[in-house]
Protein backbone atom coordinates (compact mmCIF):
# COMPACT_ATOMS: atom_id res chain seq x y z
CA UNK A 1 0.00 0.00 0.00
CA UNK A 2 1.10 3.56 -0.63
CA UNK A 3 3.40 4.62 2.30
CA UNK A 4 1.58 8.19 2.77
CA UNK A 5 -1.09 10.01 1.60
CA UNK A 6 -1.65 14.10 2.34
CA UNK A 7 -3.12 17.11 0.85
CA UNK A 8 -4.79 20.19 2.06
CA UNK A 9 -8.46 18.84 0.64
CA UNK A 10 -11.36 18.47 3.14
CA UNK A 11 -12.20 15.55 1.13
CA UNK A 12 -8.70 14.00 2.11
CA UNK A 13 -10.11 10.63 3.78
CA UNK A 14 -12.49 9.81 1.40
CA UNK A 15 -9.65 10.48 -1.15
CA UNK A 16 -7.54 7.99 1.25
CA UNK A 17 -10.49 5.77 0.59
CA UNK A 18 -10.60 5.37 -2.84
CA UNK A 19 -7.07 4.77 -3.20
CA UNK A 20 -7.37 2.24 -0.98
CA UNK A 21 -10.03 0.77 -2.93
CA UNK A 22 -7.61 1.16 -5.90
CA UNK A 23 -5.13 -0.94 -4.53
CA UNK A 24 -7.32 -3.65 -3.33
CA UNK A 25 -8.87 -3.97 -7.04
CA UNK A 26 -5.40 -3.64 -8.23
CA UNK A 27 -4.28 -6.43 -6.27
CA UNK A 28 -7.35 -8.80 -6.95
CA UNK A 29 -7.13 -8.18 -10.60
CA UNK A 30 -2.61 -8.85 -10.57
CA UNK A 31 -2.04 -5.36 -12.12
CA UNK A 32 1.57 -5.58 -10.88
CA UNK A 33 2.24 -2.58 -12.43
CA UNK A 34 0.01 -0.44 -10.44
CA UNK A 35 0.79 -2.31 -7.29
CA UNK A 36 4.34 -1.43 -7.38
CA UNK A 37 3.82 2.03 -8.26
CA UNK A 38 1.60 2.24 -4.43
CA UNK A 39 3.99 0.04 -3.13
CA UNK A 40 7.10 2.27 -3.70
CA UNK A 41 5.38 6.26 -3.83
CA UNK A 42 3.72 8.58 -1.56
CA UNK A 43 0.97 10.24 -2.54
CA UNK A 44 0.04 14.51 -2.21
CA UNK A 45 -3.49 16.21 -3.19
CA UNK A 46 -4.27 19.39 -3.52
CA UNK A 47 -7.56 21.54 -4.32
CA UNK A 48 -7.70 22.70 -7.97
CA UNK A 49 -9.24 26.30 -7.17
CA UNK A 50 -10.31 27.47 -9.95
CA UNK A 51 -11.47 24.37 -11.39
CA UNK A 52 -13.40 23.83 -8.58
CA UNK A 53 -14.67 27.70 -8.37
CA UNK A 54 -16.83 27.03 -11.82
CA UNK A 55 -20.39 26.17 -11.59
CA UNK A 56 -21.31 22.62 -11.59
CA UNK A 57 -24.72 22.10 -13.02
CA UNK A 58 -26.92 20.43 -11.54
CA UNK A 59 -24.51 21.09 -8.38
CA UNK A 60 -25.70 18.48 -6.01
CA UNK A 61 -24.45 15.78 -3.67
CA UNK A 62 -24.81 12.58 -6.57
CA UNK A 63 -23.44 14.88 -9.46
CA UNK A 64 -20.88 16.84 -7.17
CA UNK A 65 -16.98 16.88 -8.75
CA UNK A 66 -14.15 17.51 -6.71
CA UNK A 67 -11.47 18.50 -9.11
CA UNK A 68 -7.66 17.76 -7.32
CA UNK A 69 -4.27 18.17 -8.37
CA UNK A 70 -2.31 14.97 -7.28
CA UNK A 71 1.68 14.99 -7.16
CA UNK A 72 3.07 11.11 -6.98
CA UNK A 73 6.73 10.69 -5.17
CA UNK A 74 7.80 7.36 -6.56
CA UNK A 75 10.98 6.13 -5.01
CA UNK A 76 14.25 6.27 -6.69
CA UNK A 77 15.31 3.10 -7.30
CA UNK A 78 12.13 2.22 -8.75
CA UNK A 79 11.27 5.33 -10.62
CA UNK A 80 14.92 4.57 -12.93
CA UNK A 81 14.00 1.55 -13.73
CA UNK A 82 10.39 3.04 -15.33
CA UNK A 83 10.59 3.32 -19.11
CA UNK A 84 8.71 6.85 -20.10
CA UNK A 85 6.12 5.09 -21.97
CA UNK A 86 5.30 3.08 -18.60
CA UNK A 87 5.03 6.43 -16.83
CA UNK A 88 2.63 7.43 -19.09
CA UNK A 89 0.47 3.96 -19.29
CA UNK A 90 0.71 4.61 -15.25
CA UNK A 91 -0.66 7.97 -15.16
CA UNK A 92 -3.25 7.25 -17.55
CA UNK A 93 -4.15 3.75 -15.35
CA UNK A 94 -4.49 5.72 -11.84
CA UNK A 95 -6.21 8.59 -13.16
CA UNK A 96 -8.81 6.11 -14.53
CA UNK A 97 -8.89 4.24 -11.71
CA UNK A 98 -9.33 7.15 -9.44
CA UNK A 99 -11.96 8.80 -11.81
CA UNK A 100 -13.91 5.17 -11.77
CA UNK A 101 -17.04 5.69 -9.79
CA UNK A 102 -16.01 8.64 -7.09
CA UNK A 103 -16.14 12.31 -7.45
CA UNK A 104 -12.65 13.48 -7.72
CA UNK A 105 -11.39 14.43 -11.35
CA UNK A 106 -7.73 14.89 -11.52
CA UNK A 107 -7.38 17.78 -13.61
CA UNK A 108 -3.09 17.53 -13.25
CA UNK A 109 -0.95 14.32 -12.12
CA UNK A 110 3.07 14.54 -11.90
CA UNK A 111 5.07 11.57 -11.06
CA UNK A 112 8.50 13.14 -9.51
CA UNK A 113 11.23 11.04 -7.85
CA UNK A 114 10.89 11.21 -4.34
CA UNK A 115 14.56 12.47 -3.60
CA UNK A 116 14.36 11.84 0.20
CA UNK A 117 15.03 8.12 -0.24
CA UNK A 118 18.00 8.79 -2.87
CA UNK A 119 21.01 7.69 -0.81
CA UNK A 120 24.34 8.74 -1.85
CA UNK A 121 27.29 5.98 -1.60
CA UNK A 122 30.09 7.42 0.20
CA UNK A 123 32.52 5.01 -0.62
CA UNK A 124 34.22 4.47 -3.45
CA UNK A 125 35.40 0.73 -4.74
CA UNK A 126 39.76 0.25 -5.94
CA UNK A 127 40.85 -2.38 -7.25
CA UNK A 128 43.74 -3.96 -5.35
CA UNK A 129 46.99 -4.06 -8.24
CA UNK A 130 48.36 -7.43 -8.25
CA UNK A 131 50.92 -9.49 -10.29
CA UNK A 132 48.20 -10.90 -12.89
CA UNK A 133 46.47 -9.17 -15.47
CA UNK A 134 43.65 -12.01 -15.40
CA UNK A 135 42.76 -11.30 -11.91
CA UNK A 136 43.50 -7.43 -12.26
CA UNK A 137 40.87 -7.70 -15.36
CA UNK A 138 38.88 -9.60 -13.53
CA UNK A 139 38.33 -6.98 -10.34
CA UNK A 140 37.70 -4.23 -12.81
CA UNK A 141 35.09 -5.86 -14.52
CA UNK A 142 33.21 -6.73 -11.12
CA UNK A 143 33.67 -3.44 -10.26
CA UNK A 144 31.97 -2.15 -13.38
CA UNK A 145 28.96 -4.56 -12.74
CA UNK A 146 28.80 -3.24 -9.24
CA UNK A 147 28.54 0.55 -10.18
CA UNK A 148 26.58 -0.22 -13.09
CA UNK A 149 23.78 -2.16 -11.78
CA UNK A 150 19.84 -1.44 -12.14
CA UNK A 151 17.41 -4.51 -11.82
CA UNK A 152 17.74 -7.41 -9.65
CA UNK A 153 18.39 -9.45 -13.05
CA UNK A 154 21.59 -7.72 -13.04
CA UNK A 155 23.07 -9.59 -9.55
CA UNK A 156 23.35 -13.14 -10.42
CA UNK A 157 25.89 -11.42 -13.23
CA UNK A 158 27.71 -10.09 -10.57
CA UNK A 159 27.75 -12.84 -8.52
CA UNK A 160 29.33 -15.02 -11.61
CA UNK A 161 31.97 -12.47 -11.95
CA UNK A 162 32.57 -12.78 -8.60
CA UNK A 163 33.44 -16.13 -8.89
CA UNK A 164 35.48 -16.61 -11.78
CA UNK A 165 37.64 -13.72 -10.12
CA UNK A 166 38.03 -16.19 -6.97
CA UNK A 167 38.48 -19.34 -9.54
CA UNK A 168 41.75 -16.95 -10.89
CA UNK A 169 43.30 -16.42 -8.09
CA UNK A 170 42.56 -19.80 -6.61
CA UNK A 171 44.29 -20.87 -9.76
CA UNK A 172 47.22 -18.81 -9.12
CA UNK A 173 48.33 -19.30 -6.23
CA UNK A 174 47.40 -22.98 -5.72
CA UNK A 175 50.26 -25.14 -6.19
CA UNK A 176 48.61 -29.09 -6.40
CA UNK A 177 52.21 -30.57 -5.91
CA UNK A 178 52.86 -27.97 -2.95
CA UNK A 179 49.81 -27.64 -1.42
CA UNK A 180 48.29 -30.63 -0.15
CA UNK A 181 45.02 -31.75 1.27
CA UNK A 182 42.48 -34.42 1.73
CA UNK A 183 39.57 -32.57 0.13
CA UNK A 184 38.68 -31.84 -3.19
CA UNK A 185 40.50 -29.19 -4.73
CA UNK A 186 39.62 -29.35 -8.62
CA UNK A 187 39.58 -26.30 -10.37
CA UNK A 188 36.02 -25.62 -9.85
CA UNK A 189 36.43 -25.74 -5.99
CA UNK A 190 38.53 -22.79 -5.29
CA UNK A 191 36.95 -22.58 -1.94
CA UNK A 192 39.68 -25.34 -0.53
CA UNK A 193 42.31 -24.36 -3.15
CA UNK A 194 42.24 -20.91 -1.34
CA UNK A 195 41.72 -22.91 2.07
CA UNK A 196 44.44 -25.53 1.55
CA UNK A 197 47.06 -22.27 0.10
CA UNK A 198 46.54 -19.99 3.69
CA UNK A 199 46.70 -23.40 5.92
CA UNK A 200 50.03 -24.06 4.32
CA UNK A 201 51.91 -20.64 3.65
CA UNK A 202 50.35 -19.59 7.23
CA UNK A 203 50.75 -22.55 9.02
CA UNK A 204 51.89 -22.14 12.94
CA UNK A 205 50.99 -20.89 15.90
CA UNK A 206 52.67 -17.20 14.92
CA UNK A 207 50.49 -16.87 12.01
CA UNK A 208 47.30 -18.07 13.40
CA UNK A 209 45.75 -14.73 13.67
CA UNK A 210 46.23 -13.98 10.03
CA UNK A 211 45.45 -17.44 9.08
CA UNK A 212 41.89 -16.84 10.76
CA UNK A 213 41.31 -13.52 8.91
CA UNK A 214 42.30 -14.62 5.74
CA UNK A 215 40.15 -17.81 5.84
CA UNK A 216 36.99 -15.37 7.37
CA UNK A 217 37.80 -13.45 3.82
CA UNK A 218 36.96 -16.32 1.86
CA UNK A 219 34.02 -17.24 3.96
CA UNK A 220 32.90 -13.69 3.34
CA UNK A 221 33.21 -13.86 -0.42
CA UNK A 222 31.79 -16.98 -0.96
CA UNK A 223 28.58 -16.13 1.12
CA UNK A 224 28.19 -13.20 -0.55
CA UNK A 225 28.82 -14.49 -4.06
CA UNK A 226 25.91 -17.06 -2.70
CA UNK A 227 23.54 -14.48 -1.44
């Protein structure tokens, strides 16, 4: 449902009403188009004046219009991701909807981006320079993904990225005649690769602190890359 709805109408909770009534159809009938839209705005009304200053004839209760300007704040990340022609199929779907058997008559709608819930990263993502051009190639691609995203589509992309960049430097610095161990460590499982490399070049009780935090890295990675 729409997070918030205001204006400066008297009408305001009968106006609260029929959206409401909106959404419920909406829902009923799977218009997932409109139900994101209430899902992800907030809603404000105001009084058309002069519209509402001419004569209405025959002005009673059953034929009375309440003309209203309505301004739509649609949150950021989903308002990018709205094509212009679905803004317009939107605006022309709620005003109908609103229209549909109650008295208000939107005589203006604007859909703006509600720039309260934009959120600014500040952080940046480096690459870290190593040795190999594969893995160097690698992190700059990911990082592209990362700052390029838009849809959810867009993550399981990353996450494969992600991956092969662990498969090439699992394949790196994995030596099978050096490093040995009693699990699996194909190619494909860079998981112990990586595992069996830190046991072995950070083996004792000196390095057991960095063994720990470099093993927690992988950990990390992999659940993320699994999210």
């Amino acid at each position: 449902m729409i997070k918030k709805i205001e204006g400066n109408i008297p009408e305001l909770d009968l106006f609260k009403k029929v959206i409401y009534v909106v959404f419920l159809k909406a829902e009923k009938n799977n218009e997932d188009e409109i139900l994101n839209l209430f899902s992800n705005s907030s809603i404000t009304v105001y009084h058309d004046v002069m519209k509402n200053m001419q004569p209405q004839i025959p002005f009673n209760q059953v034929n009375k219009k309440v003309y209203v300007q309505v301004c739509v704040k649609i949150q950021s990340d989903c308002y990018i991701n709205m094509s212009d022609n679905l803004l317009e199929n939107l605006k022309n779907s709620f005003t109908t909807a609103i229209e549909t058997n109650s008295i208000f008559r939107i005589s203006r709608l604007e859909f703006e981006v509600d720039y309260d819930s934009v959120i600014i990263p500040n952080f940046s993502i480096m690459p870290v320079k190593t040795e190999w051009e594969k893995i160097n190639d690698a992190q700059n691609e990911l990082i592209q993904k990362l700052q390029s995203k838009n849809t959810e589509i867009d993550y399981p992309n990353i996450g494969n990225t992600a991956r092969n960049a662990m498969l090439l430097i699992a394949e790196e610095v994995f030596d099978p005649i050096k490093h040995n161990s009693d699990h699996s460590t194909n190619k494909s499982d860079y998981k112990n690769r990586l595992y069996t490399y830190i046991i072995e070049e950070l083996k004792g009780k000196k390095f057991k602190e960095y063994r720990n935090l470099a093993q927690t890295a992988v950990d990390f990675m992999e659940n993320s890359i699994n999210i």
